[in-house]
N, C-alpha and C. Protein backbone atom coordinates (compact mmCIF):
# COMPACT_ATOMS: atom_id res chain seq x y z
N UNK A 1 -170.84 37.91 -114.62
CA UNK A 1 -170.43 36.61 -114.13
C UNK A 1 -170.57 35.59 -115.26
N UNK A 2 -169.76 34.40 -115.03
CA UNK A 2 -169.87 33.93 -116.29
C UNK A 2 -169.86 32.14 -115.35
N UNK A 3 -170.67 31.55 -115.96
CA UNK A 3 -170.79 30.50 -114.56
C UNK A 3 -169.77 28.98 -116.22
N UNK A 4 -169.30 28.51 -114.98
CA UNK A 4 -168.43 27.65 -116.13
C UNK A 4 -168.22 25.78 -115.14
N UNK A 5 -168.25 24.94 -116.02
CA UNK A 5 -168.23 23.83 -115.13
C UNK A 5 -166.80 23.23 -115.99
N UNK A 6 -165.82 22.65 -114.53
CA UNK A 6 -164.46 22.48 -115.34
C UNK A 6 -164.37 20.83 -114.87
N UNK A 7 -164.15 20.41 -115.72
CA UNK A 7 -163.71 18.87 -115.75
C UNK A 7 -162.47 18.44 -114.86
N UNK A 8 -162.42 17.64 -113.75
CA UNK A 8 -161.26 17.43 -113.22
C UNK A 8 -161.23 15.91 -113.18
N UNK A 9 -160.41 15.07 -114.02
CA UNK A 9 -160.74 13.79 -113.79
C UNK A 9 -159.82 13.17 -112.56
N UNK A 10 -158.62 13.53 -112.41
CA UNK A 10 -158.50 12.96 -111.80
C UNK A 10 -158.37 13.12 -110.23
N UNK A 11 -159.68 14.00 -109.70
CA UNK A 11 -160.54 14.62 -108.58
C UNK A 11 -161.50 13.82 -108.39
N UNK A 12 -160.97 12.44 -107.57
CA UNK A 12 -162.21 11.41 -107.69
C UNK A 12 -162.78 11.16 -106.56
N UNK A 13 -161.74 11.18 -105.28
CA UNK A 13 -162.06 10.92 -103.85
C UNK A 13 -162.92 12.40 -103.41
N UNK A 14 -163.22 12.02 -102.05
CA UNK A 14 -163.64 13.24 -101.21
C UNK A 14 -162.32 13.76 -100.81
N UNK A 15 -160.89 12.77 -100.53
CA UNK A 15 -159.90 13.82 -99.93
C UNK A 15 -159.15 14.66 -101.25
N UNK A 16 -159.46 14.25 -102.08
CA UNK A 16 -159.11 15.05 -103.31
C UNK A 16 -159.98 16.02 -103.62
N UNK A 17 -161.36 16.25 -103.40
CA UNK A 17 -162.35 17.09 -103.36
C UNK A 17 -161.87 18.20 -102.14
N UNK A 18 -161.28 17.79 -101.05
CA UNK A 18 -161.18 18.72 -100.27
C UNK A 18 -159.66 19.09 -100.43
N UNK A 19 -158.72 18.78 -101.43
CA UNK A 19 -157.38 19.82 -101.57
C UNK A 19 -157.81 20.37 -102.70
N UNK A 20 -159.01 20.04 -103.57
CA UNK A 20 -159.10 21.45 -104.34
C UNK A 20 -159.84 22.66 -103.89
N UNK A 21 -160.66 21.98 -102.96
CA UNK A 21 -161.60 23.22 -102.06
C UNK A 21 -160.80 24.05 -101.87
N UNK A 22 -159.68 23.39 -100.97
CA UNK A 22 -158.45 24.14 -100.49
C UNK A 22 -157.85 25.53 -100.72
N UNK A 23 -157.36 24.54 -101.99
CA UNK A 23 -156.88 25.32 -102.79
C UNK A 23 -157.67 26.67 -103.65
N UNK A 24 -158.81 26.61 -103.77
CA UNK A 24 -159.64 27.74 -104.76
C UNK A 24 -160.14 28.40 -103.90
N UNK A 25 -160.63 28.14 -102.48
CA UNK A 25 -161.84 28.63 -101.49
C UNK A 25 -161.41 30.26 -101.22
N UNK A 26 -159.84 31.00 -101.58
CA UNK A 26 -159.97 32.42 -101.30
C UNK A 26 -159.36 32.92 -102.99
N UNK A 27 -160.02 32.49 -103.40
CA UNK A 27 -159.46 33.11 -104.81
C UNK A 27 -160.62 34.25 -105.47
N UNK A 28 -160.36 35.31 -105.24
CA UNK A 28 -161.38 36.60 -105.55
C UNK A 28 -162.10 35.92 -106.63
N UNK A 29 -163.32 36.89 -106.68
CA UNK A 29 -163.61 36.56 -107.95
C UNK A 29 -164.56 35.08 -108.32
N UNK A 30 -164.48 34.51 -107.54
CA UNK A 30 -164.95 33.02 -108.04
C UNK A 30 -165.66 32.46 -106.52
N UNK A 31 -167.20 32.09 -107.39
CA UNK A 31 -168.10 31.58 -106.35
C UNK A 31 -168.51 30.15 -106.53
N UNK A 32 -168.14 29.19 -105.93
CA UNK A 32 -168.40 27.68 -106.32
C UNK A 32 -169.55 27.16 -105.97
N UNK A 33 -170.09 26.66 -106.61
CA UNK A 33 -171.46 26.14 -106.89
C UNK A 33 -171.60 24.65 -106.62
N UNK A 34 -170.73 23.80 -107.06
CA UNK A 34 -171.08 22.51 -107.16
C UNK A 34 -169.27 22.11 -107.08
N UNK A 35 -168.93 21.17 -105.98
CA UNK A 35 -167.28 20.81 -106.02
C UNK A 35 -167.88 18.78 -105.70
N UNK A 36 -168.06 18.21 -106.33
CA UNK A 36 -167.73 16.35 -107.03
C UNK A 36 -166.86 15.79 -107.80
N UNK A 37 -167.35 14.79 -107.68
CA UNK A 37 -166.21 13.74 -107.93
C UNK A 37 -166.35 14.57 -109.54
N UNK A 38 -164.84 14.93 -109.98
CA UNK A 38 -164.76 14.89 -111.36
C UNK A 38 -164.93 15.97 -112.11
N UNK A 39 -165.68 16.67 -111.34
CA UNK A 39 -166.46 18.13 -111.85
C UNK A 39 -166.56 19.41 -110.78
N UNK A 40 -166.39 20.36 -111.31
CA UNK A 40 -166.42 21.88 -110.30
C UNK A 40 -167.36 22.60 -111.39
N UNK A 41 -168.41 23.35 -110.20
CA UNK A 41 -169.15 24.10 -111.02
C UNK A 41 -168.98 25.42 -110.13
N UNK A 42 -168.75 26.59 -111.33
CA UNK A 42 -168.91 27.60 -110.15
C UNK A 42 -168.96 28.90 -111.20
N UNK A 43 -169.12 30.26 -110.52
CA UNK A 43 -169.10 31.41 -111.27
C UNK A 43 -168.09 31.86 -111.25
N UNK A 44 -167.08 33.48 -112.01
CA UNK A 44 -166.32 33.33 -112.07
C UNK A 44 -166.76 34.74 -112.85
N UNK A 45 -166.07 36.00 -112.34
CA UNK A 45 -166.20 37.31 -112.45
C UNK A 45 -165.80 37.72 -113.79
N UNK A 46 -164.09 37.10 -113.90
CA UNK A 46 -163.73 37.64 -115.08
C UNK A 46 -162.67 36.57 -115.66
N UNK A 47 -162.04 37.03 -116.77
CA UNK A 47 -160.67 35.89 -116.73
C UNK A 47 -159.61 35.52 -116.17
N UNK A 48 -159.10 36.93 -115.42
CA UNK A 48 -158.31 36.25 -114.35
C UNK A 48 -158.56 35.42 -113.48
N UNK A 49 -159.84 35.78 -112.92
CA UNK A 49 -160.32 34.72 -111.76
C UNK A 49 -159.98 33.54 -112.51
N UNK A 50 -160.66 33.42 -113.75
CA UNK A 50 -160.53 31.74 -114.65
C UNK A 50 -159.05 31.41 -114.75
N UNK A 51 -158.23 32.39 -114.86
CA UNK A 51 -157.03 31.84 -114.69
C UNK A 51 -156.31 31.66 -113.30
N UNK A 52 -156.49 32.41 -112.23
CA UNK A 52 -156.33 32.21 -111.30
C UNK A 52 -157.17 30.69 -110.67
N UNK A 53 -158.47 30.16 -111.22
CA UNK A 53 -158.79 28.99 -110.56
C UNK A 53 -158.30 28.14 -111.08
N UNK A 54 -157.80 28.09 -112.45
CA UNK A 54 -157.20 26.88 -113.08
C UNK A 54 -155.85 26.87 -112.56
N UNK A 55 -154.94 28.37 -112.21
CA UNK A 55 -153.54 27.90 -112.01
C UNK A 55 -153.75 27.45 -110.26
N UNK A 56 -154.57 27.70 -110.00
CA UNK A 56 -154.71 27.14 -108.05
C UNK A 56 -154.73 25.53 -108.73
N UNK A 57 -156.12 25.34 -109.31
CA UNK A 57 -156.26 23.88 -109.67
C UNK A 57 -155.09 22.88 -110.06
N UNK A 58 -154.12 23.05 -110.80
CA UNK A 58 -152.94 22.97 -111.19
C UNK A 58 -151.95 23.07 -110.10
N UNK A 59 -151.57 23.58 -109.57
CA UNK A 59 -151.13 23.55 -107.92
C UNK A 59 -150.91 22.74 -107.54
N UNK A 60 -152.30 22.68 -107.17
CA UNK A 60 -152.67 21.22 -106.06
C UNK A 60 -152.44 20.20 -106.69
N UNK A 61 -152.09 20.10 -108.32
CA UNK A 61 -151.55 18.78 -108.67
C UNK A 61 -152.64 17.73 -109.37
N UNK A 62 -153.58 18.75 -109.85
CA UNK A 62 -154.32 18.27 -110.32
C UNK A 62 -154.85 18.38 -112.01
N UNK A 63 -155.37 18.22 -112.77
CA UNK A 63 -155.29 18.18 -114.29
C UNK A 63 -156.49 18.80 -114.65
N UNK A 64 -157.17 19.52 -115.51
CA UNK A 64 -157.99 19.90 -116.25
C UNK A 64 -158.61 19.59 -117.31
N UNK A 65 -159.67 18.90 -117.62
CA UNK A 65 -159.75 17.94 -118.85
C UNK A 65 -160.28 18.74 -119.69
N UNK A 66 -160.34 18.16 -120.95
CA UNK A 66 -161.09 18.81 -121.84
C UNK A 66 -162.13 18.86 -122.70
N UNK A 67 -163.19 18.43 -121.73
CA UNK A 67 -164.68 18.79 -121.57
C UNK A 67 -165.67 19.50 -120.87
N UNK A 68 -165.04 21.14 -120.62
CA UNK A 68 -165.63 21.89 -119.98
C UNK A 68 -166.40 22.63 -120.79
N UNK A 69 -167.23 23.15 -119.97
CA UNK A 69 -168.52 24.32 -120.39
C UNK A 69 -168.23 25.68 -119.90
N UNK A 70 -169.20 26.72 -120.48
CA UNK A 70 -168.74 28.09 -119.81
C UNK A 70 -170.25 28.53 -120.32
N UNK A 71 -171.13 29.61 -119.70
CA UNK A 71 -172.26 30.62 -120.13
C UNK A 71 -171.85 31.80 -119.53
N UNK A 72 -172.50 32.44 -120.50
CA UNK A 72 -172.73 33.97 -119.52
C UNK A 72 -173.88 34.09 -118.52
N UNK A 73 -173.71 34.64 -117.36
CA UNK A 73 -174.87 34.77 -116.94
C UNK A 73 -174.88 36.77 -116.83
N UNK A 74 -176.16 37.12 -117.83
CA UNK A 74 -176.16 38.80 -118.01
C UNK A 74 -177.30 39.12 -116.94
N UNK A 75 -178.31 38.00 -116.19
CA UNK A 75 -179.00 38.76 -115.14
C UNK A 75 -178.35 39.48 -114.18
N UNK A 76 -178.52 40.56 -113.58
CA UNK A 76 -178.40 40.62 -112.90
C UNK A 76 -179.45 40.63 -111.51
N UNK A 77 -180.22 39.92 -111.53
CA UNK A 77 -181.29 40.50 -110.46
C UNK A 77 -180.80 38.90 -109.64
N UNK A 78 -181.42 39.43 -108.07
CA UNK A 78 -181.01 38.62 -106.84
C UNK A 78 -181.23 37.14 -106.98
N UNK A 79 -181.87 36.52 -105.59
CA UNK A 79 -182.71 35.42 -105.70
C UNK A 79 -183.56 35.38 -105.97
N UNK A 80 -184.31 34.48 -106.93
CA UNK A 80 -185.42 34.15 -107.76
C UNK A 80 -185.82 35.44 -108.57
N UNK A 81 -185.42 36.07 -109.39
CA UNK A 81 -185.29 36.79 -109.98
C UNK A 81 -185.87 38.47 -109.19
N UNK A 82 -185.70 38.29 -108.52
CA UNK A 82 -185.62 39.65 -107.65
C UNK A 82 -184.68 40.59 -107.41
């Protein structure tokens, strides 16, 4: 999993928060973490998923800025490290 936070500026309202929900909420692959004004945080299996959430994101008519982050995450163990 690779957890990545994507810049959406112009995702400012809550009803704009909820057509990107919309839009990403069955897209394999990708578990969202954090959806605010401006910013989506979430995990994200492989690169398609990353391309599949950016071309959903894009869709809905929305833009991608370019001040995003990306990590790997190589744990694999559960909650709280279990």
């Amino acid at each position: 999993m690779e957890n990545i936070i994507l810049s959406i500026p112009d995702m400012e309202s809550a009803h704009c928060q909820a057509r990107v929900n919309k839009a990403i909420k069955d897209i394999d692959g990708i578990q969202v973490q954090k959806l605010e004004a401006g910013k989506l945080s979430a995990s994200v299996e492989d690169n398609d998923a990353m391309e599949d959430l950016i071309d959903a994101i894009k869709k809905a008519g929305y833009t991608i800025g370019s001040n995003n982050t990306t990590s790997s995450s190589s744990s694999s163990t559960g909650c709280c490290g279990n």
